[in-house]
Protein backbone atom coordinates (compact mmCIF):
# COMPACT_ATOMS: atom_id res chain seq x y z
CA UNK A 1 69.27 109.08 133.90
CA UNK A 2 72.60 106.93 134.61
CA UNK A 3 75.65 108.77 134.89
CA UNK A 4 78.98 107.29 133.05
CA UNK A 5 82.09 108.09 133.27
CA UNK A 6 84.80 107.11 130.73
CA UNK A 7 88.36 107.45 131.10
CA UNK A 8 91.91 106.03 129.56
CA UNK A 9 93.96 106.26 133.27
CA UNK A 10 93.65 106.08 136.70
CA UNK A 11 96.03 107.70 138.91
CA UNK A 12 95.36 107.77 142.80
CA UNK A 13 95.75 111.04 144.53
CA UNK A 14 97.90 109.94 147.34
CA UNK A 15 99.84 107.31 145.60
CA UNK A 16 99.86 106.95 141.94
CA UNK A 17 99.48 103.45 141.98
CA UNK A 18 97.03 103.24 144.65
CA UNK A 19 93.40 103.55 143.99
CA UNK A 20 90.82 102.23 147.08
CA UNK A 21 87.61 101.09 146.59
CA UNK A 22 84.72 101.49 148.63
CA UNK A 23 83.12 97.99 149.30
CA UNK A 24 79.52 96.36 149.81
CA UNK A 25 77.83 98.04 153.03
CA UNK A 26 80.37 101.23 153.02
CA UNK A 27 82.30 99.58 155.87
CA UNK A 28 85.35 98.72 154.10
CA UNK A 29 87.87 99.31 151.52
CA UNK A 30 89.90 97.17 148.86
CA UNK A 31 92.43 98.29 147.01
CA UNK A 32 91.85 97.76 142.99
CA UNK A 33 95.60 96.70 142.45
CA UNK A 34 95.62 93.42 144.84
CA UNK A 35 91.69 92.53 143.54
CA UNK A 36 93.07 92.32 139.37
CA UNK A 37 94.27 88.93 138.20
CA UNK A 38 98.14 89.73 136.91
CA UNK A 39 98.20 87.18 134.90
CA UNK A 40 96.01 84.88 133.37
CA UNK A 41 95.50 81.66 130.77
CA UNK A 42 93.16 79.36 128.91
CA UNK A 43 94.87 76.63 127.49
CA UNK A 44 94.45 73.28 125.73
CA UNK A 45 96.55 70.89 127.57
CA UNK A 46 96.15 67.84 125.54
CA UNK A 47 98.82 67.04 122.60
CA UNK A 48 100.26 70.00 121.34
CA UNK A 49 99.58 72.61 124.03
CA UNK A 50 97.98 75.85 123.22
CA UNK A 51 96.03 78.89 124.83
CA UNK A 52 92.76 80.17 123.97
CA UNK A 53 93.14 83.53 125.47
CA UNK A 54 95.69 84.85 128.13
CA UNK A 55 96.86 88.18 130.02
CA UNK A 56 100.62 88.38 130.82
CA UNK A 57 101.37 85.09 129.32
CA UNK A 58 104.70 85.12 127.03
CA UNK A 59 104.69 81.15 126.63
CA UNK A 60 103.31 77.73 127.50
CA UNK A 61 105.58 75.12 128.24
CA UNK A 62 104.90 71.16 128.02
CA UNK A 63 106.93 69.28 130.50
CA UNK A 64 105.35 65.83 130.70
CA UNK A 65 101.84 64.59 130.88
CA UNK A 66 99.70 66.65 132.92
CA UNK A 67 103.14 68.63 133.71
CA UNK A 68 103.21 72.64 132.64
CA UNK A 69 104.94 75.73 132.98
CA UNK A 70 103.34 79.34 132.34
CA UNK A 71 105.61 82.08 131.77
CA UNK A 72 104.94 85.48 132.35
CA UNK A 73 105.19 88.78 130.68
CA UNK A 74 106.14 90.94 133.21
CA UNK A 75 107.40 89.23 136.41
CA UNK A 76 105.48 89.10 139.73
CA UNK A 77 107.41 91.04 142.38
CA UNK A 78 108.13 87.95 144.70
CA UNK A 79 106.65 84.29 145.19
CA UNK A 80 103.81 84.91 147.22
CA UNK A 81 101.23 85.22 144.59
CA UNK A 82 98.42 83.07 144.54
CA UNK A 83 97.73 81.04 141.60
CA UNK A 84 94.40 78.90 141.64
CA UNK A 85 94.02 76.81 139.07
CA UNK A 86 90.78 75.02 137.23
CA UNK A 87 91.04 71.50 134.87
CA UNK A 88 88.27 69.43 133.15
CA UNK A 89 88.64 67.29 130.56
CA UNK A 90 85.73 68.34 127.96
CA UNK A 91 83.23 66.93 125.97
CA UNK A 92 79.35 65.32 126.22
CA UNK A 93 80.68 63.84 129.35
CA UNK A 94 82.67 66.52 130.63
CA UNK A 95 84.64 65.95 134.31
CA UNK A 96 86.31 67.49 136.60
CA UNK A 97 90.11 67.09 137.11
CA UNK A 98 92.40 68.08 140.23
CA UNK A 99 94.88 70.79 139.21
CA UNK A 100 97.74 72.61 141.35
CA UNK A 101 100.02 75.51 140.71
CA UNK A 102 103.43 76.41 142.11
CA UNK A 103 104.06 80.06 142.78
CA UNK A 104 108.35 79.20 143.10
CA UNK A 105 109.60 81.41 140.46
CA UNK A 106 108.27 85.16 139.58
CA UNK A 107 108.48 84.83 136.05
CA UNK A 108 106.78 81.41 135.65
CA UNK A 109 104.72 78.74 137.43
CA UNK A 110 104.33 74.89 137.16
CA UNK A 111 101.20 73.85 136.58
CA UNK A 112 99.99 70.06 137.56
CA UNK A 113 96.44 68.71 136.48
CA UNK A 114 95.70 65.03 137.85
CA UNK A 115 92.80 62.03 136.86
CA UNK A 116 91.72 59.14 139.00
CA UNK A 117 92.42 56.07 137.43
CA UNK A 118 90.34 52.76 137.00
CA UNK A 119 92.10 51.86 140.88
CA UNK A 120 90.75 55.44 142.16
CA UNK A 121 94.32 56.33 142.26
CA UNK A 122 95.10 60.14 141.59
CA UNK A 123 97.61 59.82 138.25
CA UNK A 124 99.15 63.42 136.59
CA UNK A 125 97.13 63.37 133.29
CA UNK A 126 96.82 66.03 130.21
CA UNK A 127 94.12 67.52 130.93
CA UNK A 128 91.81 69.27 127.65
CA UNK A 129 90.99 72.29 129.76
CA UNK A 130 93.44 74.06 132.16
CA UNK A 131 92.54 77.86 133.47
CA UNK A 132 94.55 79.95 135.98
CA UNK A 133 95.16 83.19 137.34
CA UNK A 134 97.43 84.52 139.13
CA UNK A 135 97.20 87.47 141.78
CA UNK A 136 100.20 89.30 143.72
CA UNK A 137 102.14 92.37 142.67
CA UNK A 138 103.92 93.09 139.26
CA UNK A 139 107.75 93.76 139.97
């Protein structure tokens, strides 16, 4: 019979905010806190700009074509969060776009997603589906 265990917090013993986790093969740990996205988004980034589903997201931001910002809920605790950063443009012929993310500010980040034009130039484009998370520590 499985075992299961359900609870509504987790507190660490040693450090309230610290919990470690065991990982694959018993010869290491991770610690839960640095492996959970922070933040989070799903958005349409063609015409009027709008997420499907977010964590920690307070507002989306259209600065030009293929231009974004992302602001946070709660801020990130300094700049060196990583922010990774996915962009197709959809449909029956679906295709992959370049995006990048700026991690400059802890209560936002610009967002960039780029096409390659009929010259095979790379050309900042809107971009029909843009997902990123973030990872770092909350301030």
């Amino acid at each position: 019979m499985a075992s299961q265990l359900k609870v509504n917090t987790l507190t660490g013993v040693t450090t309230a905010g610290s919990i470690v986790v065991t990982g694959e093969g018993n010869s290491t740990t991770t610690s839960l806190q640095q492996g959970l996205a922070k933040v989070w988004v799903n958005f349409n980034g063609n015409g009027t700009i709008a997420a499907r589903d977010s964590l920690n997201v307070s507002g989306l931001t259209d600065r030009a074509s293929g231009k974004y910002t992302t602001t946070f809920s709660a801020a990130m605790a300094d700049t060196n969060y990583n922010c990774p950063i996915g962009a197709t443009e959809g449909g029956a012929n679906a295709f992959n776009r370049a995006g990048g993310a700026s991690s400059d500010a802890t209560t936002s980040s610009f967002l960039n997603t780029w096409a390659v034009d009929g010259n095979g130039t790379p050309v900042v484009a809107d971009t029909g589906f843009v997902s990123t998370t973030f990872h770092g520590d909350l301030a």
